[in-house]
Protein backbone atom coordinates (compact mmCIF):
# COMPACT_ATOMS: atom_id res chain seq x y z
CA UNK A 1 55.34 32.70 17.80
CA UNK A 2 53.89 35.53 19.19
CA UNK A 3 52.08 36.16 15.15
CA UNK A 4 51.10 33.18 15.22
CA UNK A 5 48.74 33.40 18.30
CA UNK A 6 47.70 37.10 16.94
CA UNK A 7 46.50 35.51 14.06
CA UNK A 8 44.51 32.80 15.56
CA UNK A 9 43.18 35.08 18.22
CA UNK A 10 41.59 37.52 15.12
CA UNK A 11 40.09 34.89 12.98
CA UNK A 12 36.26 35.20 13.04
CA UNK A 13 33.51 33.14 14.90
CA UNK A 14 32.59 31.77 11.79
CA UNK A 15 35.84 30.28 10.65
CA UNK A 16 36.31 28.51 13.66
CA UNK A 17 35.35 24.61 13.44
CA UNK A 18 34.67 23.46 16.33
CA UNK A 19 31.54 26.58 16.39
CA UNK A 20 30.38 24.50 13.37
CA UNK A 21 30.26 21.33 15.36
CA UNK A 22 28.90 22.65 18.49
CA UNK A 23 26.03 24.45 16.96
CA UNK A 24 25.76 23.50 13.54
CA UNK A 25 25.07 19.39 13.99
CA UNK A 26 22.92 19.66 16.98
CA UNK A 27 20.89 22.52 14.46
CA UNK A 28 21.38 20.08 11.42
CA UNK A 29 19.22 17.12 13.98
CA UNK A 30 17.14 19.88 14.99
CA UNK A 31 15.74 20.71 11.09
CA UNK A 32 15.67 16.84 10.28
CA UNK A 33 13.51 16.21 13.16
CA UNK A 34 11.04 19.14 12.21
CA UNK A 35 10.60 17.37 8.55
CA UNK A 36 9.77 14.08 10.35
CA UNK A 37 6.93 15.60 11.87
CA UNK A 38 6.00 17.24 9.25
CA UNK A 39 5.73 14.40 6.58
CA UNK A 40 4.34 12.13 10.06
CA UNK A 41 1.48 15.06 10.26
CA UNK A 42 0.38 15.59 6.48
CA UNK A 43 0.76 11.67 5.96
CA UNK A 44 -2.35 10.88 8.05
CA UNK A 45 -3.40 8.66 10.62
CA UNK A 46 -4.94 5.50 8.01
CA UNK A 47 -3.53 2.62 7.38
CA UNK A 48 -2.24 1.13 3.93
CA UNK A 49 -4.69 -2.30 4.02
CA UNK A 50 -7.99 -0.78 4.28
CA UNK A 51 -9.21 -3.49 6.69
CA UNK A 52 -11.76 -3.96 9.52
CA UNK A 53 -9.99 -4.18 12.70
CA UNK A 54 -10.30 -4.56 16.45
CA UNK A 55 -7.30 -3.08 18.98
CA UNK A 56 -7.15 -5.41 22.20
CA UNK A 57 -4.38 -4.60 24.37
CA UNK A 58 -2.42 -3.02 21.61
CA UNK A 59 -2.63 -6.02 19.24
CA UNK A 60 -4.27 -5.46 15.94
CA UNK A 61 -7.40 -8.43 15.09
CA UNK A 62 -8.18 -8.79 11.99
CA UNK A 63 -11.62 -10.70 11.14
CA UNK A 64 -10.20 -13.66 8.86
CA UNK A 65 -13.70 -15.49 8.22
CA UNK A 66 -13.74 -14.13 4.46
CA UNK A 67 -10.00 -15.79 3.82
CA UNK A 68 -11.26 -18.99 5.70
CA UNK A 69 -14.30 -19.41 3.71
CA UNK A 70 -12.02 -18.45 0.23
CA UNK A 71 -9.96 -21.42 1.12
CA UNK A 72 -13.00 -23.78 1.82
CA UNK A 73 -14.51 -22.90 -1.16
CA UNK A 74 -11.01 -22.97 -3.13
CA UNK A 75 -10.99 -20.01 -4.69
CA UNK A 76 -8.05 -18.92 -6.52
CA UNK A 77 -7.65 -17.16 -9.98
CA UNK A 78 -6.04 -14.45 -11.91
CA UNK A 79 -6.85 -10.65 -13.10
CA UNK A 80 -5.38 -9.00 -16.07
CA UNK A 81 -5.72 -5.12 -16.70
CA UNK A 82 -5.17 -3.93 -20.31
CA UNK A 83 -2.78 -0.83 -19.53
CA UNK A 84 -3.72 0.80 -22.65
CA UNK A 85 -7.50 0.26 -22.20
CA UNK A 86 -8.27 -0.30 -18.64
CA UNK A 87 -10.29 -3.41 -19.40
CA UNK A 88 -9.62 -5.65 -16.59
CA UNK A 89 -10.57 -9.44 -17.05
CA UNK A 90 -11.06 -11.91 -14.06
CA UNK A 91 -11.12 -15.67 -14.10
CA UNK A 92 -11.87 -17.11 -10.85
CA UNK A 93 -12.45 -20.80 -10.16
CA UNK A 94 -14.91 -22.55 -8.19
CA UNK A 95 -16.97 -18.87 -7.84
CA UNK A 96 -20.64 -20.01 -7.50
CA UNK A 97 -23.07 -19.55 -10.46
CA UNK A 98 -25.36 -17.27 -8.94
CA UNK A 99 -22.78 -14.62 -8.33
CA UNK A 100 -23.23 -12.69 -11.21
CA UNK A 101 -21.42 -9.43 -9.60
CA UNK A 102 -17.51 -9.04 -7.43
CA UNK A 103 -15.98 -6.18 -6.10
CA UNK A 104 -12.55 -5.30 -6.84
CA UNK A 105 -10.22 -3.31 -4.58
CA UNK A 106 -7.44 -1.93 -5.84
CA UNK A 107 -5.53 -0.20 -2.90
CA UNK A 108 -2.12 2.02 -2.92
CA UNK A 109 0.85 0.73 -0.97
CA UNK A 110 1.34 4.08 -0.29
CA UNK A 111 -1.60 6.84 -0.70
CA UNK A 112 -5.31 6.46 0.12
CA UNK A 113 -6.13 8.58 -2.93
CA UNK A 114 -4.63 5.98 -4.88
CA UNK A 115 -6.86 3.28 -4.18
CA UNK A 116 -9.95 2.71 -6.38
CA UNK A 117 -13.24 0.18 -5.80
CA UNK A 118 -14.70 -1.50 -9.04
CA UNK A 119 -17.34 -3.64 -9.63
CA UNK A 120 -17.03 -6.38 -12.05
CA UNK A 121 -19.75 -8.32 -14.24
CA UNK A 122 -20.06 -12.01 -14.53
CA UNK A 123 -19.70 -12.95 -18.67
CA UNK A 124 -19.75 -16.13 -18.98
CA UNK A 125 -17.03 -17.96 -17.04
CA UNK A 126 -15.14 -14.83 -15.98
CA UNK A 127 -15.80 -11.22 -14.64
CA UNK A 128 -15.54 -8.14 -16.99
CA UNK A 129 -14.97 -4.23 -15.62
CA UNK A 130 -13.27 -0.62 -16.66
CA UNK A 131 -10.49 1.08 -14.92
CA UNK A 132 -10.78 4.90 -15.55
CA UNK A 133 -6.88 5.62 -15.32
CA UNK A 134 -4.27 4.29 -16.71
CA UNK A 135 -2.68 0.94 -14.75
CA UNK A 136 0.81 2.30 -14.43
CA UNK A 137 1.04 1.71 -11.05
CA UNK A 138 1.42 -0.78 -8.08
CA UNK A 139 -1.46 -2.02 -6.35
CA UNK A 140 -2.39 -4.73 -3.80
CA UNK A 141 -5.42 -6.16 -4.93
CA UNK A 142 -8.53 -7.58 -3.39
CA UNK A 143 -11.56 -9.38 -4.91
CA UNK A 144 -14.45 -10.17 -2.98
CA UNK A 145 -18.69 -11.31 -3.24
CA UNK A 146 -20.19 -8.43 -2.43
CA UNK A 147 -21.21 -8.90 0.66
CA UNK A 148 -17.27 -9.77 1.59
CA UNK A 149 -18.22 -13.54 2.68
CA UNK A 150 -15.01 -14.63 0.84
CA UNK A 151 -11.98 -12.81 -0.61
CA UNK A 152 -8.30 -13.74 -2.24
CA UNK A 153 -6.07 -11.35 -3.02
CA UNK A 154 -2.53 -10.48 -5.08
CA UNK A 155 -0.50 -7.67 -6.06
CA UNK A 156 -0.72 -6.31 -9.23
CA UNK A 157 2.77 -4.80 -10.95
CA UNK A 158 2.36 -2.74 -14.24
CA UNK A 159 3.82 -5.49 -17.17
CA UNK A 160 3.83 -8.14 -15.15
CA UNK A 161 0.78 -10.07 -17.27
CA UNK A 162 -1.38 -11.48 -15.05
CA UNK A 163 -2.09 -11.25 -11.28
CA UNK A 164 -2.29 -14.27 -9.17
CA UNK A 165 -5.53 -14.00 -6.96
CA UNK A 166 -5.87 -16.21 -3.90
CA UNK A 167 -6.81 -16.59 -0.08
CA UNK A 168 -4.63 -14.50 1.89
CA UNK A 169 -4.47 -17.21 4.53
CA UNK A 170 -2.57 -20.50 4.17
CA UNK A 171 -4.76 -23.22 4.69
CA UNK A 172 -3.46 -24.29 8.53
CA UNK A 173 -4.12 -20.54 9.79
């Protein structure tokens, strides 16, 4: 008995477990914490929906006029992005005749980089534009007059066809 404590008693610091659980989990926390802050940090302070709002008593306000007026006027449609081309194609009903020109956000779910603002052409009875990259990835998408009195929106997804463009509101909100 008296080899087996002599044995025990030499081992080294670094063999023993319950060093490992003291020091080593608490350290383990300590490193995962450090990479939290570090991807908060270099992540940024912007938000993901690029929109106007007001902070009042810690409650975010969004203005919803431009969803209210899409749903007066009806507006609803569809966009289609050629992924090979870029040639994006809008068809929008009930769009008044004397808009001749819409702007078209497409913004990252993730990275403000990623987001890109188009303007597309009336041609006949839809709107014509260019993307300059390829459309391999996801976007939410917004489409808007140009002076942002209306707007619907969707979410495009790479070979999904067509996107489904309408007002972001339901029509009792």
């Amino acid at each position: 008995m008296n080899t087996m404590m002599q044995a025990t008693a030499s081992r080294p610091w670094y063999r023993e477990p319950m060093v490992w659980m003291v020091w080593g989990l608490p350290a383990i926390v300590v490193v995962a914490a450090l990479a939290t802050v570090t991807i908060a940090v270099r992540a940024g302070g912007t938000d993901v929906w690029p929109a106007q709002v007001r902070r009042t008593a810690q409650v975010q306000v969004e203005d919803l006029a431009a969803d209210r007026t899409a749903i007066a006027m009806n507006l609803k449609g569809a966009l289609a992005i050629d992924q090979a081309t870029g040639a994006i194609r809008l068809r929008l009903e009930n769009v008044p005749a004397t808009t001749l020109q819409l702007r078209l956000d497409l913004i990252h779910p993730a990275r403000a980089e990623g987001d890109m603002q188009l303007s597309l052409v009336r041609s006949g009875d839809q709107f014509l534009g260019r993307l300059g990259v390829s459309a391999t990835q996801v976007w939410s998408v917004q489409v808007s007059d140009p002076d942002g009195t209306w707007r619907v929106a969707g979410r495009f997804e790479p070979g999904r066809g067509e996107v489904l463009l309408m007002p972001a509101l339901s029509e009792g909100s």
